[in-house]
Protein backbone atom coordinates (compact mmCIF):
# COMPACT_ATOMS: atom_id res chain seq x y z
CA UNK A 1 -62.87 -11.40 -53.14
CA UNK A 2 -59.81 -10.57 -51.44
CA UNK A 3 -56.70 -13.23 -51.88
CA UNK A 4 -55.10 -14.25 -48.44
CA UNK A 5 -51.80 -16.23 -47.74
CA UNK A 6 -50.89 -19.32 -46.03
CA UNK A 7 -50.62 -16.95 -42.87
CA UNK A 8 -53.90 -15.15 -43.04
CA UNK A 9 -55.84 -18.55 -43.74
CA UNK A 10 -54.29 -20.47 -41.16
CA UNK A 11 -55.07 -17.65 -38.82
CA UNK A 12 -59.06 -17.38 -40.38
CA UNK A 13 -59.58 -21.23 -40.20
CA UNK A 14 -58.33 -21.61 -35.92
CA UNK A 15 -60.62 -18.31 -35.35
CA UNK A 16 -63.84 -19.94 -36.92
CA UNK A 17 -62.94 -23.14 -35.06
CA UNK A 18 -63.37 -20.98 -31.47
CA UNK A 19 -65.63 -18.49 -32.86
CA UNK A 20 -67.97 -20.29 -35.36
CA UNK A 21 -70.18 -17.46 -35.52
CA UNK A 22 -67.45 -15.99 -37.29
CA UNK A 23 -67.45 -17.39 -40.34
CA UNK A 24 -69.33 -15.93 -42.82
CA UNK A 25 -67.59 -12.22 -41.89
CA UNK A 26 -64.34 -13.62 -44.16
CA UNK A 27 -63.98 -10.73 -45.70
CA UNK A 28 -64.51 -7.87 -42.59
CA UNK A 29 -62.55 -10.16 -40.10
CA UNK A 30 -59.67 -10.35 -43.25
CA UNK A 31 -59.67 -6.78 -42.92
CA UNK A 32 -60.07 -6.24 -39.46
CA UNK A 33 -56.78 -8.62 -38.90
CA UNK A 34 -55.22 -7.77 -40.96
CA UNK A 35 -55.59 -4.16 -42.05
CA UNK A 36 -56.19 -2.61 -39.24
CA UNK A 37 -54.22 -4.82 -36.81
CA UNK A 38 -50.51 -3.46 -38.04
CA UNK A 39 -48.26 -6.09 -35.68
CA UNK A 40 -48.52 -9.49 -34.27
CA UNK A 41 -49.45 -8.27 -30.60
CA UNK A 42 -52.72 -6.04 -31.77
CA UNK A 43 -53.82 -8.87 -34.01
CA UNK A 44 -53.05 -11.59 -31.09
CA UNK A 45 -54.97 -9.04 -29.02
CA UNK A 46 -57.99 -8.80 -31.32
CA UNK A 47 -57.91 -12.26 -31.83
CA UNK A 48 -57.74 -13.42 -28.59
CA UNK A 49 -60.74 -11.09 -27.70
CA UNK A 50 -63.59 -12.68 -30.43
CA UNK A 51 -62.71 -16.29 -29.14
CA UNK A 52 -63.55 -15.02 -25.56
CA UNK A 53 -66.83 -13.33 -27.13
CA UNK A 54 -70.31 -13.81 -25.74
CA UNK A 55 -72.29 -14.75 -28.85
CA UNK A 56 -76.10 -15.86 -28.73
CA UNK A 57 -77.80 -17.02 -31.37
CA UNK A 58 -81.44 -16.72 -32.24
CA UNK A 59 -82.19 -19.68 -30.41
CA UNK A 60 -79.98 -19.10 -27.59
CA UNK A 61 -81.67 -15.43 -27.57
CA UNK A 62 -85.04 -17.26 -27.49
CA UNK A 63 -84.26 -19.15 -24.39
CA UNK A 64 -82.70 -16.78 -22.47
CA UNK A 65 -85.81 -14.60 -22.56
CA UNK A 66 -87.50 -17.96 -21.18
CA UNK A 67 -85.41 -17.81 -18.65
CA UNK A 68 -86.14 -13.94 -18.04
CA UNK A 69 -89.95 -15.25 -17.61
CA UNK A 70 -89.32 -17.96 -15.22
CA UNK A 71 -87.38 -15.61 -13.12
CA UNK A 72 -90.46 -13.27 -12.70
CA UNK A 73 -92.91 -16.12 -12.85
CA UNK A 74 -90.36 -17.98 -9.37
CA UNK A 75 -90.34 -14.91 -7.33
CA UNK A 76 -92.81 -15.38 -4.17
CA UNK A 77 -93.07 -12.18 -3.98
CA UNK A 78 -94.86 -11.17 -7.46
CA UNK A 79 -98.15 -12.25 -8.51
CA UNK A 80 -99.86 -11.30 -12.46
CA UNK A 81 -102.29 -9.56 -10.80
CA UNK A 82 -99.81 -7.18 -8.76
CA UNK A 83 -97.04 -6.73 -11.19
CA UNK A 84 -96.29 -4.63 -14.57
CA UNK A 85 -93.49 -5.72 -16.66
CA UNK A 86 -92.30 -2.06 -17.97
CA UNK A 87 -89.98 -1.28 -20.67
CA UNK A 88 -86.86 0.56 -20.01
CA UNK A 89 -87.27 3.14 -23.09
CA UNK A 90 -88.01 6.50 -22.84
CA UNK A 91 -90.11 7.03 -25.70
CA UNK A 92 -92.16 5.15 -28.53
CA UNK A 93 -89.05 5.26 -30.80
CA UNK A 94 -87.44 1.48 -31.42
CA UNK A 95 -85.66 -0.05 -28.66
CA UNK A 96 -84.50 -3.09 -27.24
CA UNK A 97 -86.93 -3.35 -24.32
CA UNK A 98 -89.97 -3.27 -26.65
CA UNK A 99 -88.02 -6.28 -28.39
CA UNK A 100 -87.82 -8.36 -24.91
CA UNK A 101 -91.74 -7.03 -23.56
CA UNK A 102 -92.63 -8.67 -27.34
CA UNK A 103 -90.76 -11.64 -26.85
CA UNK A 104 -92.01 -12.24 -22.93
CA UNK A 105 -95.37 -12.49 -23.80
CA UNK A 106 -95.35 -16.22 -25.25
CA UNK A 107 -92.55 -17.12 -22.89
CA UNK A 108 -95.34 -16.09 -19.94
CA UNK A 109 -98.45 -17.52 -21.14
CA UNK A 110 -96.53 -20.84 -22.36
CA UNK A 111 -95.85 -20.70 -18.11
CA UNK A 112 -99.59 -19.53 -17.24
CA UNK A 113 -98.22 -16.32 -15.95
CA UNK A 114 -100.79 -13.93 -17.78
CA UNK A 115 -103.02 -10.82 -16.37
CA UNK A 116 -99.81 -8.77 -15.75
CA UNK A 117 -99.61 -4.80 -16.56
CA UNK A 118 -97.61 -4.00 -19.88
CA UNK A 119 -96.31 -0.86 -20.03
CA UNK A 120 -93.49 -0.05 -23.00
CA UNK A 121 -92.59 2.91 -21.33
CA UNK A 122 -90.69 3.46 -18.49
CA UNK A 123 -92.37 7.10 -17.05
CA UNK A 124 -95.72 5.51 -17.91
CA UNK A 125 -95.87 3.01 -15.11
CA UNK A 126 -97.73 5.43 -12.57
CA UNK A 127 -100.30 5.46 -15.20
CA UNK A 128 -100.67 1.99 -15.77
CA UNK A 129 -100.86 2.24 -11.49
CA UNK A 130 -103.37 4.33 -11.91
CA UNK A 131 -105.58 2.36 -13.93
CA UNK A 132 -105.12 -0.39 -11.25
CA UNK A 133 -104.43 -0.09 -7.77
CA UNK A 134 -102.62 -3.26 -7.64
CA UNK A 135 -100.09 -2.84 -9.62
CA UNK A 136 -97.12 -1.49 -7.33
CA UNK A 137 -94.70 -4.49 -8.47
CA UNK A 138 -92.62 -2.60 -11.48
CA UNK A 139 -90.33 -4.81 -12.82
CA UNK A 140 -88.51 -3.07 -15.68
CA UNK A 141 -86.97 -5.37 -18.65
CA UNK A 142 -84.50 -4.71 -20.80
CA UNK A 143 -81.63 -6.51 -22.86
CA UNK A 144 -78.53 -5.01 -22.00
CA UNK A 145 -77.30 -2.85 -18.68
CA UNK A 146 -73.77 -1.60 -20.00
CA UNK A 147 -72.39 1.63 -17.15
CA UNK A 148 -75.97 1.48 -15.63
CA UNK A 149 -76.78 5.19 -15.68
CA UNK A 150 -79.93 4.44 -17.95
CA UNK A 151 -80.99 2.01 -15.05
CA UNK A 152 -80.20 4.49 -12.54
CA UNK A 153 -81.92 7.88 -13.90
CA UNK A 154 -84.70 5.93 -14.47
CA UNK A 155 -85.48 4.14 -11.18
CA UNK A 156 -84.93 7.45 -10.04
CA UNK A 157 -87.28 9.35 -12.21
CA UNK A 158 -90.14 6.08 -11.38
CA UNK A 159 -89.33 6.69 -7.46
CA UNK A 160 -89.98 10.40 -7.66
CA UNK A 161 -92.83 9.90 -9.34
CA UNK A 162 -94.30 7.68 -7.03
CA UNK A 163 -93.14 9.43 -4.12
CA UNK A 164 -94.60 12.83 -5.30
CA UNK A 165 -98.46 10.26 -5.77
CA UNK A 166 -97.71 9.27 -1.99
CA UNK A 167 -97.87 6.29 -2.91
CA UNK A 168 -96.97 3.21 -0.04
CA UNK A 169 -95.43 -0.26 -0.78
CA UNK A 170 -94.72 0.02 -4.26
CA UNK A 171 -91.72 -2.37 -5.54
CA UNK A 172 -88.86 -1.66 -8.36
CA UNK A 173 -87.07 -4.94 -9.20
CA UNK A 174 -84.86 -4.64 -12.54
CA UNK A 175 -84.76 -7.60 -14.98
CA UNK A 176 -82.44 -7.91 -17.66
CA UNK A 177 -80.95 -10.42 -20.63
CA UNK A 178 -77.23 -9.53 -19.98
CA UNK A 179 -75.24 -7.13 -17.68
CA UNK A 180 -71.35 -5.55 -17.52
CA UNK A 181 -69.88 -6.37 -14.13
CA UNK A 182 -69.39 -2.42 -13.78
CA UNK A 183 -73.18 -1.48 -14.74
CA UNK A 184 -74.32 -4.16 -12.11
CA UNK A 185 -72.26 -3.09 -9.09
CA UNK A 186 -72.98 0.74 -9.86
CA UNK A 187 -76.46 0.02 -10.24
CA UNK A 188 -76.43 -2.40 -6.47
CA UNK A 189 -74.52 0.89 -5.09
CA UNK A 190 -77.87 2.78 -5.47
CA UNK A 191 -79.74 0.20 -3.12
CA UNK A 192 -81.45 -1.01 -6.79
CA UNK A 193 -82.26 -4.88 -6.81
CA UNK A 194 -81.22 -5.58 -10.30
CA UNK A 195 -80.81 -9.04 -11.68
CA UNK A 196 -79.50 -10.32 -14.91
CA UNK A 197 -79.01 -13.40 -16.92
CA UNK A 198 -75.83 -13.39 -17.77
CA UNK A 199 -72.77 -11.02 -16.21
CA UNK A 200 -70.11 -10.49 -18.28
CA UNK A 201 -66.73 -8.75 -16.73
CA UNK A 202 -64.44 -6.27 -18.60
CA UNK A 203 -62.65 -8.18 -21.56
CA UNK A 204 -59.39 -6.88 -21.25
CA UNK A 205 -58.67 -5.83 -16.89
CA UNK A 206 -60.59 -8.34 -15.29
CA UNK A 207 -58.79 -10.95 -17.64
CA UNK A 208 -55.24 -10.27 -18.36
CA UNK A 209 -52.68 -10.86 -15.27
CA UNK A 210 -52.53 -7.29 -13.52
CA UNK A 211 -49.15 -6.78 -14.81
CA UNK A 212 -49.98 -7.38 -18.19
CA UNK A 213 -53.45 -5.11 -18.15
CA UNK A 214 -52.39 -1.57 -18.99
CA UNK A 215 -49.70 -3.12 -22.12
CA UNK A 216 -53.24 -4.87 -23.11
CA UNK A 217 -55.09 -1.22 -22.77
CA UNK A 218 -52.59 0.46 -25.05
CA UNK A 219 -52.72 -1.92 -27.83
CA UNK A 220 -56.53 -1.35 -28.05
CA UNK A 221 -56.17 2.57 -27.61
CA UNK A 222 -53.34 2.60 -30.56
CA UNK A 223 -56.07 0.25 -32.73
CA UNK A 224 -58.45 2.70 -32.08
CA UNK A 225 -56.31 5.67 -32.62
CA UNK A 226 -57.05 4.97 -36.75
CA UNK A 227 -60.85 5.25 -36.20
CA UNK A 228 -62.93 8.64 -36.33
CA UNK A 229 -62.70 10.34 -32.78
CA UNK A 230 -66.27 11.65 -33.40
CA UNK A 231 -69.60 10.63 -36.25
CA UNK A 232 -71.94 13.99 -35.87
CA UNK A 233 -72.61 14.15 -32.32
CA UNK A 234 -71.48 11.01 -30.99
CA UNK A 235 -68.08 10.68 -29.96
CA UNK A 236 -65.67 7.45 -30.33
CA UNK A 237 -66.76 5.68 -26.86
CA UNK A 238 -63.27 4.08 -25.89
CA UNK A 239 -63.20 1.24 -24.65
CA UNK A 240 -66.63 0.70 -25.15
CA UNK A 241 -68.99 3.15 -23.50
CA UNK A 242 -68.13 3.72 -19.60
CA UNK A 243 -65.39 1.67 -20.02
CA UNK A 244 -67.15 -1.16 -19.76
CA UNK A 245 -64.62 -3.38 -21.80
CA UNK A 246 -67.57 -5.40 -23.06
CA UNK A 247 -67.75 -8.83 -24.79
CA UNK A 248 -71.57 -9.93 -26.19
CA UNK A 249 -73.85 -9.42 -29.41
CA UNK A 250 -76.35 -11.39 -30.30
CA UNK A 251 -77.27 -12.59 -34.15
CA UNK A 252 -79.42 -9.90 -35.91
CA UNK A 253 -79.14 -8.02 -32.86
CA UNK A 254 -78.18 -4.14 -32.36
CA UNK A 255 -74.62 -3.87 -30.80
CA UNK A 256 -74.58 -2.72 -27.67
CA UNK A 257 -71.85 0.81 -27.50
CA UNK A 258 -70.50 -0.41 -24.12
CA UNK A 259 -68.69 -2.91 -26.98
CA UNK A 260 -65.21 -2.32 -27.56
CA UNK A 261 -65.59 -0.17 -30.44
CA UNK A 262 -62.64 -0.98 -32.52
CA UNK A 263 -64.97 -3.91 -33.43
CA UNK A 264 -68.13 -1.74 -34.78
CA UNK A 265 -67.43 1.96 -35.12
CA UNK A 266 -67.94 2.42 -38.94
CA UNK A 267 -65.64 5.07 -40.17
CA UNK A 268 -61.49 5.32 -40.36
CA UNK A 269 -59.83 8.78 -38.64
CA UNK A 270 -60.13 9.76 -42.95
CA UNK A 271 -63.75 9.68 -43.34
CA UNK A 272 -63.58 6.21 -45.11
CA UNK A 273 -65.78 3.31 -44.46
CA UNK A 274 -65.20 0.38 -42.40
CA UNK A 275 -65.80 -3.39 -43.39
CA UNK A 276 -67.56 -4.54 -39.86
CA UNK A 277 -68.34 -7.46 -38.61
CA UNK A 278 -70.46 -6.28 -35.93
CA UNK A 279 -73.40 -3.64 -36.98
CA UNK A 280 -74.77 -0.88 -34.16
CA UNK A 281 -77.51 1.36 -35.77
């Protein structure tokens, strides 16, 4: 285990005060402080950032996606027996929508919501349509929107689709856990009704004084300057993807890339590995 000073410690024990959650990431948040933060102002920066973090924990998790339910379950306008509840993925491969279409069947029944459509797929909702009539209410679920292109191409794709059927009176309503300020407003912009749990603005410009914004910006682009511009394919996603400046992870959960990535990319400019204390897969 690594040996801190009266400096680092006293700096470790106020963070886990603010940010409990913190606490058994010693070791990563030692090194993330104070390796990779090389002067006061980063490390004031970085530190400043986790307290301001939007952290659920399982249960938290748990009752948010109650609150998803009762938000369907409320709406005058949607009945079991017209509406599917449709995953935003793409394909069958792992993804967080199949996650909250898991977790919203208890949080349904426990409300005597049941008979809906399920469809895990986001293309396949014409299909589950097909099978029954009365299903035109789609209301696609996910966890996270983070720039809101995902939400947009694929309200598209679902209103083509349905357009092409001819089919009359259909309704897309978009449900989700948590949402970037930018993702939602884009996503509005497209005449898209799109509601979320929680909204979380950008961490750094729409919280810093104006005048003090871009110094802020520059700090985190020199912090990220010592991480790999590119893994394979995928290249470093400044400031979190689209920008998006963005402030939540959940325990055991996937990190979302619209994240600031200074806090989960998991290789140095050299190749070497990073000690995280936030995962993405």
């Amino acid at each position: 285990m690594r040996l801190m000073n009266k400096e680092q410690f006293a700096t470790l024990l106020k963070l886990s005060k603010t940010a409990p959650w913190i606490v058994d990431k010693d070791e990563a948040l030692t090194s993330l402080l104070f390796d990779d933060c090389n002067n006061e102002n980063s490390r004031d920066l970085v530190i400043d950032l986790l307290t301001r973090f939007n952290y659920w924990s399982r249960e938290q998790y748990a009752n948010e996606l109650r609150n998803l339910a009762e938000s369907v379950a409320r709406d005058t306008r949607l009945t079991p027996q017209t509406t599917q509840i449709v995953g935003m993925a793409a394909d069958e491969s792992s993804d967080s929508s199949h996650l909250i279409l898991y977790g919203l069947k208890m949080a349904f029944r426990n409300q005597g919501w049941t008979g809906y459509g399920e469809v895990n797929q986001f293309a396949k909702s014409y299909q589950k349509y097909k099978q029954n009539n009365d299903y035109k209410d789609i209301v696609l679920v996910d966890e996270f929107i983070g720039s809101g292109q995902t939400v947009i191409s694929r309200v598209k794709e679902i209103r083509r689709i349905f357009d092409y059927a001819k089919v009359d009176g259909y309704r897309i309503i978009v449900k989700v856990l948590v949402s970037s300020s930018v993702g939602l407003e884009a996503i509005r912009k497209q005449g898209i009704e799109v509601d979320a749990n929680l909204v979380i603005n950008k961490g750094i410009s729409d919280y810093y004084p104006p005048n003090e914004v871009q110094s802020k910006i520059e700090i985190m682009r020199e912090l990220e300057s010592i991480l790999a511009p590119q893994i394979g394919p995928v290249p470093l996603p400044s400031l979190g993807y689209g920008s998006c400046e963005s402030l939540y992870m959940r325990q055991e959960g996937n990190t979302p890339n619209c994240v600031f990535p200074f806090f989960w990319w998991p290789q140095y400019q050299d190749g070497a590995r990073r000690n995280l204390i936030m995962e993405r897969a």
